[in-house]
Protein backbone atom coordinates (compact mmCIF):
# COMPACT_ATOMS: atom_id res chain seq x y z
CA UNK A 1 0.00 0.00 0.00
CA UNK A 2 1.33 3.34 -0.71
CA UNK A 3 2.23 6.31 1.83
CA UNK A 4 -0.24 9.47 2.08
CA UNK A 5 3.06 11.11 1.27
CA UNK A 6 2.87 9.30 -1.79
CA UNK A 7 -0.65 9.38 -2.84
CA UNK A 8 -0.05 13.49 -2.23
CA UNK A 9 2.63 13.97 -4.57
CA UNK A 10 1.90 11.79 -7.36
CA UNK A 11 4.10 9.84 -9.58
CA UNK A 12 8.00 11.16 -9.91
CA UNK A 13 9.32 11.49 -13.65
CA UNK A 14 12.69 12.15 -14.92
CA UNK A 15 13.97 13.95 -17.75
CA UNK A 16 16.86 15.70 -19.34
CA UNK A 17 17.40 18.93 -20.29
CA UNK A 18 19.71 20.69 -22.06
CA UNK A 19 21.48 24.02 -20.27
CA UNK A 20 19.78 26.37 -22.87
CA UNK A 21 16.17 25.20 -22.20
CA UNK A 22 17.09 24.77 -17.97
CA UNK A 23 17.82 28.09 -18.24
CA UNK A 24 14.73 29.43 -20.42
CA UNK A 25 12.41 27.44 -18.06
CA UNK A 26 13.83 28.94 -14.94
CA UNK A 27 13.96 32.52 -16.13
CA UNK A 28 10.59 32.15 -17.45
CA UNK A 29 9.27 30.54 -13.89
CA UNK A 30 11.13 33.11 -12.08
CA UNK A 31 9.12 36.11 -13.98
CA UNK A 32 6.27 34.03 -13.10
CA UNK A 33 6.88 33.72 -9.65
CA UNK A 34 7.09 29.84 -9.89
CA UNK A 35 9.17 27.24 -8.67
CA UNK A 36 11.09 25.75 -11.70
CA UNK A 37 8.87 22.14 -11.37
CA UNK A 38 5.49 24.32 -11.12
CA UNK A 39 6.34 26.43 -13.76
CA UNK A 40 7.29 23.08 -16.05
CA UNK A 41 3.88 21.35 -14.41
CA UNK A 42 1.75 24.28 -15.31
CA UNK A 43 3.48 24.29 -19.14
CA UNK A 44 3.03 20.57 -20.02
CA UNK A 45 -0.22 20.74 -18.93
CA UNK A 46 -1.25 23.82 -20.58
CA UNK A 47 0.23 22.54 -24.14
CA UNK A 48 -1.25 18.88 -23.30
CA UNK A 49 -4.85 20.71 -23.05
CA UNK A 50 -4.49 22.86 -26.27
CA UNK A 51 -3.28 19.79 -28.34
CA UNK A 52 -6.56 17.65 -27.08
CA UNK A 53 -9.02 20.74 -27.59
CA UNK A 54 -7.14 21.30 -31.48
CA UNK A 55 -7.87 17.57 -31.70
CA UNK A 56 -11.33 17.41 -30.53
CA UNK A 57 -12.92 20.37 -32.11
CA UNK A 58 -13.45 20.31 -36.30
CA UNK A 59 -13.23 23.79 -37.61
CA UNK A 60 -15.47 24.14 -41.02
CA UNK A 61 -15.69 26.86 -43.58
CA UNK A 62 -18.99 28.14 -43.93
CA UNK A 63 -19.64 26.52 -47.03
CA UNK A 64 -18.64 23.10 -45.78
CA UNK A 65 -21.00 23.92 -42.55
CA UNK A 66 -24.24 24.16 -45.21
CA UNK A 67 -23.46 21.10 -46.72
CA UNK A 68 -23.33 19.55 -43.61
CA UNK A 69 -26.28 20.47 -42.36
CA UNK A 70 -27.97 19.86 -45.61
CA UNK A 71 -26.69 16.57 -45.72
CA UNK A 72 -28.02 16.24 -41.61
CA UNK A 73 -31.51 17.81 -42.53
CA UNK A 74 -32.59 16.45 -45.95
CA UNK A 75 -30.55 12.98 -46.37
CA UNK A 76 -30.85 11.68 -49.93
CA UNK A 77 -33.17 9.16 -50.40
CA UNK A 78 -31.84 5.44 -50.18
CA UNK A 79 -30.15 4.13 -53.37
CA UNK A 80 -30.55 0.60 -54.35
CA UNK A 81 -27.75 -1.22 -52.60
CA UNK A 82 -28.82 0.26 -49.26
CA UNK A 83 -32.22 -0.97 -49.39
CA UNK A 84 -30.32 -3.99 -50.31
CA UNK A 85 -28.12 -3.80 -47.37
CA UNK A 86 -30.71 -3.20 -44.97
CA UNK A 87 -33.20 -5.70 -46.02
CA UNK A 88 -29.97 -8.30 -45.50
CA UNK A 89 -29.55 -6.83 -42.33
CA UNK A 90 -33.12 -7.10 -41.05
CA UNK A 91 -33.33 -10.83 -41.90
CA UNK A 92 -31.09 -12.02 -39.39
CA UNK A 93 -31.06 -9.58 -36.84
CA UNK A 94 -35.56 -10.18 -37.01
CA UNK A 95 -34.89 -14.02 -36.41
CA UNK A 96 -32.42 -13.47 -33.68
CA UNK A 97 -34.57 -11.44 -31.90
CA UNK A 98 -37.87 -13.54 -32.08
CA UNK A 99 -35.74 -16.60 -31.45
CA UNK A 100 -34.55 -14.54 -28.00
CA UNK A 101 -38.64 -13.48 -27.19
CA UNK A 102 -39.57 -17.43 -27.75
CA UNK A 103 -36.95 -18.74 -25.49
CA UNK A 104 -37.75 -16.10 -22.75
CA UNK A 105 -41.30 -17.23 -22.86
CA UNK A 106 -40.54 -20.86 -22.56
């Protein structure tokens, strides 16, 4: 089982630096007030954040926001091979589920 000590501070990673960026990051925490880990904490997280929210938002051109809503609020109608599809997929999944209701009633 781990300390409370432990628990508090989290997990301990290493890493290595080179003089140039040691010194940027301590100037920079310095101006800031910080502690040189705090300062590094604060900056991993804050790029980690960015590059998930660039990743999880889509960004469309007003143009390409029409045609997506067009596409969202009046869907072509079904061509032939996905009546097709759907009428394959219907067959099975219909049986399966009766065959289910008639052994839960037996």
């Amino acid at each position: 089982m781990s300390s409370p000590v432990a628990a508090r501070k989290g997990e301990r990673y290493e890493f290595r630096l080179s003089r140039s960026d040691r010194a940027l990051f301590e100037r920079a925490a310095q101006l800031q007030g910080l502690r040189f880990c705090e300062f590094v904490l604060r900056a991993l997280r804050a790029q980690a954040e960015n590059t998930l929210r660039e990743n999880d938002i889509i960004v469309l051109t007003a143009r390409d926001s029409r045609a997506f809503v067009e596409a969202l609020t009046k869907p072509p109608k079904p061509n032939l091979r996905l009546r097709q599809a759907l009428a394959r997929h219907r067959e099975p999944v219909g049986l399966m589920a009766f065959e289910r209701l008639a052994d839960d009633h037996s």
